[in-house]
N, C-alpha and C. Protein backbone atom coordinates (compact mmCIF):
# COMPACT_ATOMS: atom_id res chain seq x y z
N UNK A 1 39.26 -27.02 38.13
CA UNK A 1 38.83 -27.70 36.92
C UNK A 1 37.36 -27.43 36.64
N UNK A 2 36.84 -27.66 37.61
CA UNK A 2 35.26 -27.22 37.73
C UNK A 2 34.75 -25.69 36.64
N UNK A 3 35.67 -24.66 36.93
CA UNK A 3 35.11 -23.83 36.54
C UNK A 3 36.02 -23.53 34.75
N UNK A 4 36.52 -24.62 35.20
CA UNK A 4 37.01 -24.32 33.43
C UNK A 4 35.75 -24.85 32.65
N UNK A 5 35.48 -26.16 32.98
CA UNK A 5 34.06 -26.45 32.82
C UNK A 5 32.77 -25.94 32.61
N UNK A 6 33.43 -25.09 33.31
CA UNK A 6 31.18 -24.36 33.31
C UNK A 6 31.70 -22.93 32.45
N UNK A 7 33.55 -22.68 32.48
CA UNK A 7 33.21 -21.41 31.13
C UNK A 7 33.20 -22.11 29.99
N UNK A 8 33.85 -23.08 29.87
CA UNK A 8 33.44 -23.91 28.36
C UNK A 8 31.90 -24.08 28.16
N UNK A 9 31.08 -24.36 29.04
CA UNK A 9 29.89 -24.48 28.72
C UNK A 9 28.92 -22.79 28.47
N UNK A 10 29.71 -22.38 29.33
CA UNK A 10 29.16 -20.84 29.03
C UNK A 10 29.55 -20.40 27.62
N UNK A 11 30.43 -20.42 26.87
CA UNK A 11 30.89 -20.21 25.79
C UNK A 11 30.20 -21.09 24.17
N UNK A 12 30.08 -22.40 24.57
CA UNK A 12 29.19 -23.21 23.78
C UNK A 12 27.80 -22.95 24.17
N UNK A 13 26.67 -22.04 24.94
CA UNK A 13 25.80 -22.05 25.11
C UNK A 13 25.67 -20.50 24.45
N UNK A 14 26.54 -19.35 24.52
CA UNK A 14 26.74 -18.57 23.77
C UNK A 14 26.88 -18.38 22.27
N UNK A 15 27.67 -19.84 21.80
CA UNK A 15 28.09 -20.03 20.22
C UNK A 15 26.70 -20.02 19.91
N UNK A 16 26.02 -21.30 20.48
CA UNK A 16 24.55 -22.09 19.75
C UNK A 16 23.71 -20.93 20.02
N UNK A 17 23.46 -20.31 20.86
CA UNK A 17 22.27 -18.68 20.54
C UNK A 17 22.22 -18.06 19.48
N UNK A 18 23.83 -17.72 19.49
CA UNK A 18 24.26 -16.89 18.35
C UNK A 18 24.01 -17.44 16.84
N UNK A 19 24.19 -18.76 16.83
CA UNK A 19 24.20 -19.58 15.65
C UNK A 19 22.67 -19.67 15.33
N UNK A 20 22.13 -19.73 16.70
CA UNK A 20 20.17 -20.41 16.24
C UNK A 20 19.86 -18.54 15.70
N UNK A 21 19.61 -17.62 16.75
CA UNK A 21 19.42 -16.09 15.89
C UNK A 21 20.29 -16.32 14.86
N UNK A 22 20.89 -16.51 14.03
CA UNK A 22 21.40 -15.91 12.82
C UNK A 22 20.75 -17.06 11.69
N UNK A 23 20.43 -18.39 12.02
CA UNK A 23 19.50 -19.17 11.32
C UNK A 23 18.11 -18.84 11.15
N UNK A 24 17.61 -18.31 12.69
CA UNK A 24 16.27 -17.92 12.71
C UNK A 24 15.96 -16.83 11.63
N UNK A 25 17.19 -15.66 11.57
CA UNK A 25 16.88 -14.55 10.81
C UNK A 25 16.88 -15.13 9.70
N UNK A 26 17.61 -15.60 9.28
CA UNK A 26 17.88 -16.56 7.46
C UNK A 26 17.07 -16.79 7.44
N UNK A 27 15.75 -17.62 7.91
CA UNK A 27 14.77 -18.19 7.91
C UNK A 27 13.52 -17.05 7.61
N UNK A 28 13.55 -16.65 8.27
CA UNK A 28 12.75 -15.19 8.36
C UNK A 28 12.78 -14.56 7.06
N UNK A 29 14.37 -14.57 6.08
CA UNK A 29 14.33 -13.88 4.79
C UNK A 29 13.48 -14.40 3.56
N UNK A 30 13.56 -15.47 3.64
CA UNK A 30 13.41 -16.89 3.02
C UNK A 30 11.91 -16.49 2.26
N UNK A 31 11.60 -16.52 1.38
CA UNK A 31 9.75 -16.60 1.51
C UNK A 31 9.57 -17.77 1.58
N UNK A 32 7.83 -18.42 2.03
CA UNK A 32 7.74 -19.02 2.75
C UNK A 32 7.10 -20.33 1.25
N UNK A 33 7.51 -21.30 1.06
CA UNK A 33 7.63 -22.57 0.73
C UNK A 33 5.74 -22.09 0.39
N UNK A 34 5.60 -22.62 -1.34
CA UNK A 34 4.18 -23.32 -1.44
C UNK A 34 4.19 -23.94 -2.76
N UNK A 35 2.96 -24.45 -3.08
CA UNK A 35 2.72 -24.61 -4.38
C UNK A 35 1.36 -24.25 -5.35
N UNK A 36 0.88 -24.24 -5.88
CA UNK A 36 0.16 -23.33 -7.01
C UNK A 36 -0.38 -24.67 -7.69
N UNK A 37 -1.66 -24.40 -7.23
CA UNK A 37 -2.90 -25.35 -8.22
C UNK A 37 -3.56 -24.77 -9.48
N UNK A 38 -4.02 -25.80 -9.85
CA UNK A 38 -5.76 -24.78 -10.54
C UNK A 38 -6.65 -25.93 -10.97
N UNK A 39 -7.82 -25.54 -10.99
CA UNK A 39 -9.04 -26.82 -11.37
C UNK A 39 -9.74 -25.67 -12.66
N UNK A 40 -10.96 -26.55 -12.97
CA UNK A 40 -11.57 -25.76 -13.62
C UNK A 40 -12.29 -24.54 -13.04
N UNK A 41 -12.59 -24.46 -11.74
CA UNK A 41 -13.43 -23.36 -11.30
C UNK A 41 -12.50 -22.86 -10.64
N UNK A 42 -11.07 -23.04 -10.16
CA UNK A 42 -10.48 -22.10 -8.98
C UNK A 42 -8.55 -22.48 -8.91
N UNK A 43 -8.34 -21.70 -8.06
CA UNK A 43 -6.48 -21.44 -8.30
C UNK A 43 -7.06 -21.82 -6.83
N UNK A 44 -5.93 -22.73 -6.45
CA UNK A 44 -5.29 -22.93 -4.87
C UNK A 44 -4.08 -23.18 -4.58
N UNK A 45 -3.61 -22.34 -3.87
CA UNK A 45 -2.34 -21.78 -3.51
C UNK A 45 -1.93 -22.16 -1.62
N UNK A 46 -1.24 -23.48 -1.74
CA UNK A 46 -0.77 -23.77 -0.52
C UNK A 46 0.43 -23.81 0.60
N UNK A 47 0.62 -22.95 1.16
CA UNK A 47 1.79 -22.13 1.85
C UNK A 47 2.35 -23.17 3.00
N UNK A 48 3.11 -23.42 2.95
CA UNK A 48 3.79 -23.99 4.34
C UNK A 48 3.42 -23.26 5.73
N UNK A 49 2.93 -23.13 6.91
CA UNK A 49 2.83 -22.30 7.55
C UNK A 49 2.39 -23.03 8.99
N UNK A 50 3.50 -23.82 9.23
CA UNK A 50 3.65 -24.53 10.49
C UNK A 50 3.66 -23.57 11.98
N UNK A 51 2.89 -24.12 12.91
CA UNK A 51 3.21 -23.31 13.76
C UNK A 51 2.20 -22.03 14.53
N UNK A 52 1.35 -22.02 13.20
CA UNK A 52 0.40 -20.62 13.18
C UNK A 52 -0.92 -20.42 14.11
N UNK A 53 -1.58 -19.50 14.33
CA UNK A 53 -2.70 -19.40 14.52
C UNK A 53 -3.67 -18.84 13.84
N UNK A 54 -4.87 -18.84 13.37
CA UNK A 54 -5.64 -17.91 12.65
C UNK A 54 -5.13 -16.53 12.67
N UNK A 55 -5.48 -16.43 13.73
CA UNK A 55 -5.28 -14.60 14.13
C UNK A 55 -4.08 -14.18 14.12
N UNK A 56 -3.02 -14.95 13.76
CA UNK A 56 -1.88 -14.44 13.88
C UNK A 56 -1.07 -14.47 12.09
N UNK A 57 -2.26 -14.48 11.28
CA UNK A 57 -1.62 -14.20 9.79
C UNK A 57 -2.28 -13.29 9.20
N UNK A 58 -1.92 -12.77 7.94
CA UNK A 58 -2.82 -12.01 7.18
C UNK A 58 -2.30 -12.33 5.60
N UNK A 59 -3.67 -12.87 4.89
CA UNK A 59 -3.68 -12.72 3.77
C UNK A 59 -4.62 -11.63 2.88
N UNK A 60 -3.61 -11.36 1.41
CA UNK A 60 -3.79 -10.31 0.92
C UNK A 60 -3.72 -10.76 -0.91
N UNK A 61 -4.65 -10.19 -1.49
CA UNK A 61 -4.67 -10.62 -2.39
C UNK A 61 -4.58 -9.28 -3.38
N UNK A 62 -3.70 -9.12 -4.16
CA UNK A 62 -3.73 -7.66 -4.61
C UNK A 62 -2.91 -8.06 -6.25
N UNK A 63 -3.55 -7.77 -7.71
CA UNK A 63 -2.56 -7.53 -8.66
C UNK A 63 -2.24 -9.08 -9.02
N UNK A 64 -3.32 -10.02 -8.50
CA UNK A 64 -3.32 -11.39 -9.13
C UNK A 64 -1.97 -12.25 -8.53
N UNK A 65 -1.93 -11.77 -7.07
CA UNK A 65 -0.62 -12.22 -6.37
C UNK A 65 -1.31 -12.10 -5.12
N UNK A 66 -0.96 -13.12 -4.53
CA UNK A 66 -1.91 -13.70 -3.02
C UNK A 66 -0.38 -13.65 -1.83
N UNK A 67 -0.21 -12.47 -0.83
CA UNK A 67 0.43 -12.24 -0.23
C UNK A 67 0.17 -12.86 1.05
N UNK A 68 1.03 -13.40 1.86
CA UNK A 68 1.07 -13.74 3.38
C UNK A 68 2.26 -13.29 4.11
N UNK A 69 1.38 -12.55 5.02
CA UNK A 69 2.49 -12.83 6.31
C UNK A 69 1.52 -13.30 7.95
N UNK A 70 3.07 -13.92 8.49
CA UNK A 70 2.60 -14.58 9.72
C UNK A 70 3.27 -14.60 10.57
N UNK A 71 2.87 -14.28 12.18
CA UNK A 71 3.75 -14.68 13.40
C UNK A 71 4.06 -15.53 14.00
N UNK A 72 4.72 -16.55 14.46
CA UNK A 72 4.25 -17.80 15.39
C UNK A 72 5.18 -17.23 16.75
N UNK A 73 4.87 -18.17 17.36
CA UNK A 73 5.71 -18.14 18.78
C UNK A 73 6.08 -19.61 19.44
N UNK A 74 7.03 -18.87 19.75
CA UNK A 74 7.93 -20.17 20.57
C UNK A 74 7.19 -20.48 22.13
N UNK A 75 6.65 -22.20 21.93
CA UNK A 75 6.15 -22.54 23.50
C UNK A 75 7.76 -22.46 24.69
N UNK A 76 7.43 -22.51 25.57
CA UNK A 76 7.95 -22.29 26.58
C UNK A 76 8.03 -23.92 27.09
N UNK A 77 8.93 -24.44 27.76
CA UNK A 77 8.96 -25.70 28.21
C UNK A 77 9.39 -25.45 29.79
N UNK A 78 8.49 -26.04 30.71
CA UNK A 78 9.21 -26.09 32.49
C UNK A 78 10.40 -26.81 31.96
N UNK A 79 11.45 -26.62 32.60
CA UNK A 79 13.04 -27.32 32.88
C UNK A 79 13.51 -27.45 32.13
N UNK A 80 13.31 -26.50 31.07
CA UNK A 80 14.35 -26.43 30.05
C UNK A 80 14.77 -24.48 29.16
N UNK A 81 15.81 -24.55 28.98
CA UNK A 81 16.11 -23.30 28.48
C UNK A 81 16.18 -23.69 27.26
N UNK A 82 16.64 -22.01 26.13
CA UNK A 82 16.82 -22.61 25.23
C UNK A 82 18.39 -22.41 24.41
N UNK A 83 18.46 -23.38 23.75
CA UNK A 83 19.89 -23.47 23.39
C UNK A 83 20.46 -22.71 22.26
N UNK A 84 19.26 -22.96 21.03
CA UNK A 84 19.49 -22.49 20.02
C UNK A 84 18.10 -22.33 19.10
N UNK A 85 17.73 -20.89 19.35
CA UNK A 85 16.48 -20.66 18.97
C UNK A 85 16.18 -20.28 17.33
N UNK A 86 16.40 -21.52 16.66
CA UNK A 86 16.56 -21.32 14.78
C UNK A 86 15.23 -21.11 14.44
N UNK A 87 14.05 -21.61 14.94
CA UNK A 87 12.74 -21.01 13.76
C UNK A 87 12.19 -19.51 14.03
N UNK A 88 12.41 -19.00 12.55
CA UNK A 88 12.02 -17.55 12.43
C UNK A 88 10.59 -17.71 12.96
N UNK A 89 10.37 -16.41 13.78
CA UNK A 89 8.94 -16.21 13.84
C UNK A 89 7.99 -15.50 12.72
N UNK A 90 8.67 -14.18 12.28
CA UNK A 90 8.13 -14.00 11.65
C UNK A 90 8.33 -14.06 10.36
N UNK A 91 6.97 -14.86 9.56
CA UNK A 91 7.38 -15.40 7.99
C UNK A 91 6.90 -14.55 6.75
N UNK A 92 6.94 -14.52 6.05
CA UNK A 92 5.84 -14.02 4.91
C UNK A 92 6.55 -14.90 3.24
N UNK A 93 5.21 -14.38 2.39
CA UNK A 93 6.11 -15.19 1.00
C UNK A 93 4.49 -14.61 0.32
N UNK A 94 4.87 -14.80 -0.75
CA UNK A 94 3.99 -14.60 -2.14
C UNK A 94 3.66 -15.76 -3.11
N UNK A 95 2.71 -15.65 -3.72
CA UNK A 95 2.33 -16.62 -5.15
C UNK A 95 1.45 -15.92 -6.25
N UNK A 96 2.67 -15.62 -7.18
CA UNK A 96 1.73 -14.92 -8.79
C UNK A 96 0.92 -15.86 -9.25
N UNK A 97 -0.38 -15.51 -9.93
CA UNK A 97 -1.25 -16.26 -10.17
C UNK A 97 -1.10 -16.42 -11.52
N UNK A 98 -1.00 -16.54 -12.73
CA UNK A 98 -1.19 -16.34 -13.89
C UNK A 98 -1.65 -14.79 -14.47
N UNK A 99 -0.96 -14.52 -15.49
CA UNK A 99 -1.02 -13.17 -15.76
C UNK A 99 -2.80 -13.13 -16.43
N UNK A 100 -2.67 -14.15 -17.29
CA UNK A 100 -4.27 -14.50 -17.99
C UNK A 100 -5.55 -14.68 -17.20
N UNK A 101 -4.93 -15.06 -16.04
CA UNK A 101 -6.37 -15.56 -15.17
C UNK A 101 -7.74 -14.68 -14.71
N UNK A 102 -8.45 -14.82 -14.54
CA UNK A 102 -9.81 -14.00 -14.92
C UNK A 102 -9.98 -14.31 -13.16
N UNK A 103 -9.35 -13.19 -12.25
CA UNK A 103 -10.00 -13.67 -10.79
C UNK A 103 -9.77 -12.62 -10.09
N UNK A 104 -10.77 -12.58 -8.98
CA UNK A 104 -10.54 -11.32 -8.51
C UNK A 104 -10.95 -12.03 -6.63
N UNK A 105 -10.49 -10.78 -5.85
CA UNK A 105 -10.62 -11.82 -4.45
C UNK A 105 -11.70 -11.94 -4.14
N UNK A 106 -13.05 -11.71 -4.69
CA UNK A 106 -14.28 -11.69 -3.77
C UNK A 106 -14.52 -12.93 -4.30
N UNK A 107 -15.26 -13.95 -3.34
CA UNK A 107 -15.48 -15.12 -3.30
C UNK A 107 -14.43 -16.01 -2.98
N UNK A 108 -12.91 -15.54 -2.57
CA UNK A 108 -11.45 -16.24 -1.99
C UNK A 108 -11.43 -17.05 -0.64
N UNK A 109 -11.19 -17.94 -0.05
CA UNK A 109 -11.08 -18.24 1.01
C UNK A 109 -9.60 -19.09 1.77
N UNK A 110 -9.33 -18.84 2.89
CA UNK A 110 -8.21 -19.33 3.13
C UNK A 110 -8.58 -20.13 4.76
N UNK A 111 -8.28 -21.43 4.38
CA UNK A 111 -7.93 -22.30 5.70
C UNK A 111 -6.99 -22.78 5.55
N UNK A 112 -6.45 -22.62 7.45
CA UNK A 112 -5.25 -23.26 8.13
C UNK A 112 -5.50 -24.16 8.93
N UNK A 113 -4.76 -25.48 8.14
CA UNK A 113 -5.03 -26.83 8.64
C UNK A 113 -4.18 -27.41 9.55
N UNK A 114 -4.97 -28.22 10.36
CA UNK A 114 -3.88 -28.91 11.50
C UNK A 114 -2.71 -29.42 11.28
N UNK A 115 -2.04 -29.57 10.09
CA UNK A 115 -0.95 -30.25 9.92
C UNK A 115 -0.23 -29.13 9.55
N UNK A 116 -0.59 -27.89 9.35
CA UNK A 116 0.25 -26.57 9.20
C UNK A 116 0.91 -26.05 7.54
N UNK A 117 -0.60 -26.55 7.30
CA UNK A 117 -0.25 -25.54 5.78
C UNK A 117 -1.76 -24.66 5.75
N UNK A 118 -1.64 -23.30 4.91
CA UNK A 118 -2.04 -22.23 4.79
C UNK A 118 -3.11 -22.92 3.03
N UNK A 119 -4.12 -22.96 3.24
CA UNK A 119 -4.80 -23.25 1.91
C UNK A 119 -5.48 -22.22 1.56
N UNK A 120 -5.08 -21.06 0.32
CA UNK A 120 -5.89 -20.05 0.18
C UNK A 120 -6.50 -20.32 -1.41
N UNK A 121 -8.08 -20.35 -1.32
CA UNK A 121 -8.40 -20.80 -2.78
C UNK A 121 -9.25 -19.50 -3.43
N UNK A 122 -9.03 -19.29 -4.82
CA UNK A 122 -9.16 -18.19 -5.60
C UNK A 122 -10.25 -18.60 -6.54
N UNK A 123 -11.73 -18.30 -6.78
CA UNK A 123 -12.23 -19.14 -7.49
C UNK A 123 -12.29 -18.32 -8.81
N UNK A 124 -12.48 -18.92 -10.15
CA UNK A 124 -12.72 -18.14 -10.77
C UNK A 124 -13.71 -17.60 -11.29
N UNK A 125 -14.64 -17.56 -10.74
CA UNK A 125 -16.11 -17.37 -11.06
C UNK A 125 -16.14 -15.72 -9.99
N UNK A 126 -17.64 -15.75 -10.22
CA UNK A 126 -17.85 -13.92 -9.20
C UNK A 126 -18.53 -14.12 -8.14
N UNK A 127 -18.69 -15.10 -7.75
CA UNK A 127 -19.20 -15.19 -5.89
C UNK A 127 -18.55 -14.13 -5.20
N UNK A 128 -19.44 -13.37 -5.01
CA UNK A 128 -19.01 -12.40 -3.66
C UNK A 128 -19.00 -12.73 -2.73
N UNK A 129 -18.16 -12.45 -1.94
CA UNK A 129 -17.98 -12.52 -0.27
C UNK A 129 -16.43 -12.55 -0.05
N UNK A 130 -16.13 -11.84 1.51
CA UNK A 130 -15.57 -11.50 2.01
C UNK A 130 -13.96 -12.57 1.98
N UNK A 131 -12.99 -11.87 2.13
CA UNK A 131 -11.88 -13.39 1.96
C UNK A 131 -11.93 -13.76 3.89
N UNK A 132 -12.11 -14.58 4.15
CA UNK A 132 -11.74 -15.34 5.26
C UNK A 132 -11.22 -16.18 5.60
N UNK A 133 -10.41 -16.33 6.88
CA UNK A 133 -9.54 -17.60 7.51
C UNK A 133 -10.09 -18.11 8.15
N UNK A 134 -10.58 -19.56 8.02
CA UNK A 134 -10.74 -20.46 8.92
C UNK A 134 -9.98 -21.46 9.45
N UNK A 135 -9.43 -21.77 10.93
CA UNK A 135 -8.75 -22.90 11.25
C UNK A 135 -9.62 -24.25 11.81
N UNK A 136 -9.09 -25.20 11.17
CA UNK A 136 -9.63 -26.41 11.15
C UNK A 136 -10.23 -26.74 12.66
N UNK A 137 -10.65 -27.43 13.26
CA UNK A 137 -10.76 -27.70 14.34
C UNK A 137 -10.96 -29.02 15.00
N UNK A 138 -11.73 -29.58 15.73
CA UNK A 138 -11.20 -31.17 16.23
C UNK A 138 -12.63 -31.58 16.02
N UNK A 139 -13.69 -30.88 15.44
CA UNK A 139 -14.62 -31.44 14.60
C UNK A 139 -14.80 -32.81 13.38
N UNK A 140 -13.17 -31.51 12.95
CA UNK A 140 -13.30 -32.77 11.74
C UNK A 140 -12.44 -33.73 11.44
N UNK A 141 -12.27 -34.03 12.70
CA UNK A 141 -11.49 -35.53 13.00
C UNK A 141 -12.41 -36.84 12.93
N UNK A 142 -13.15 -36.57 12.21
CA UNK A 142 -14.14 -37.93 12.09
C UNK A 142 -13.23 -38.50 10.86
């Protein structure tokens, strides 16, 4: 009886792999969840992007469309395997800006905040400088 047991469990530990990779990939197709601001001086464009690290995204701003992609990785837990591994690692997604809008990327900046969204802001004015990512840090927990 025993080992009817442990192939049933071998078989349901097989289903749920199979089931989490084929969610994970779905997930992966998906672009990635945001929404689209604007003020008077600037477009901000905020991406879902749970999970991330600075260094592990790249934004791109090309043709008045602000591109992302990103890697995350799965932590590792002592005493536990895993059953069903559904979140895609790797994500990406887009946001058109307005066809009218007068902006270009120099003066752009993008921070990733502790609660795991991607804030990339577009100003519309001509401040030069470089587009950069900054992640929040435990500074500004005041």
């Amino acid at each position: 009886m025993s080992e009817l047991v442990e192939a049933g469990r071998s078989v349901v530990r097989r289903v749920l792999e199979r089931a989490g990779r084929g969610w994970s990939k779905m997930q992966e197709r998906r672009p990635l969840s945001y929404d689209l601001l604007e003020s008077d001086d600037a477009y901000l464009v905020v991406f879902d992007a749970p999970g991330v690290r600075g260094e592990d995204l790249n934004v791109t701003f090309l043709d008045h469309t602000v591109e992302v992609e990103l890697d995350r990785f799965r932590d590792f837990y002592d005493g536990y395997e895993m059953l069903f591994p559904g979140r895609g690692v790797s994500l990406s997604g887009s946001a058109d800006l307005p066809r009218d809008a007068n902006v270009t990327p120099e003066g752009a900046n993008a921070t990733l905040t502790r609660n795991g969204t991607l804030q990339v802001e577009i100003p519309k004015n001509d401040d030069a400088r470089d587009v950069a990512v900054v992640e929040e840090g435990d500074a500004d927990e005041s």
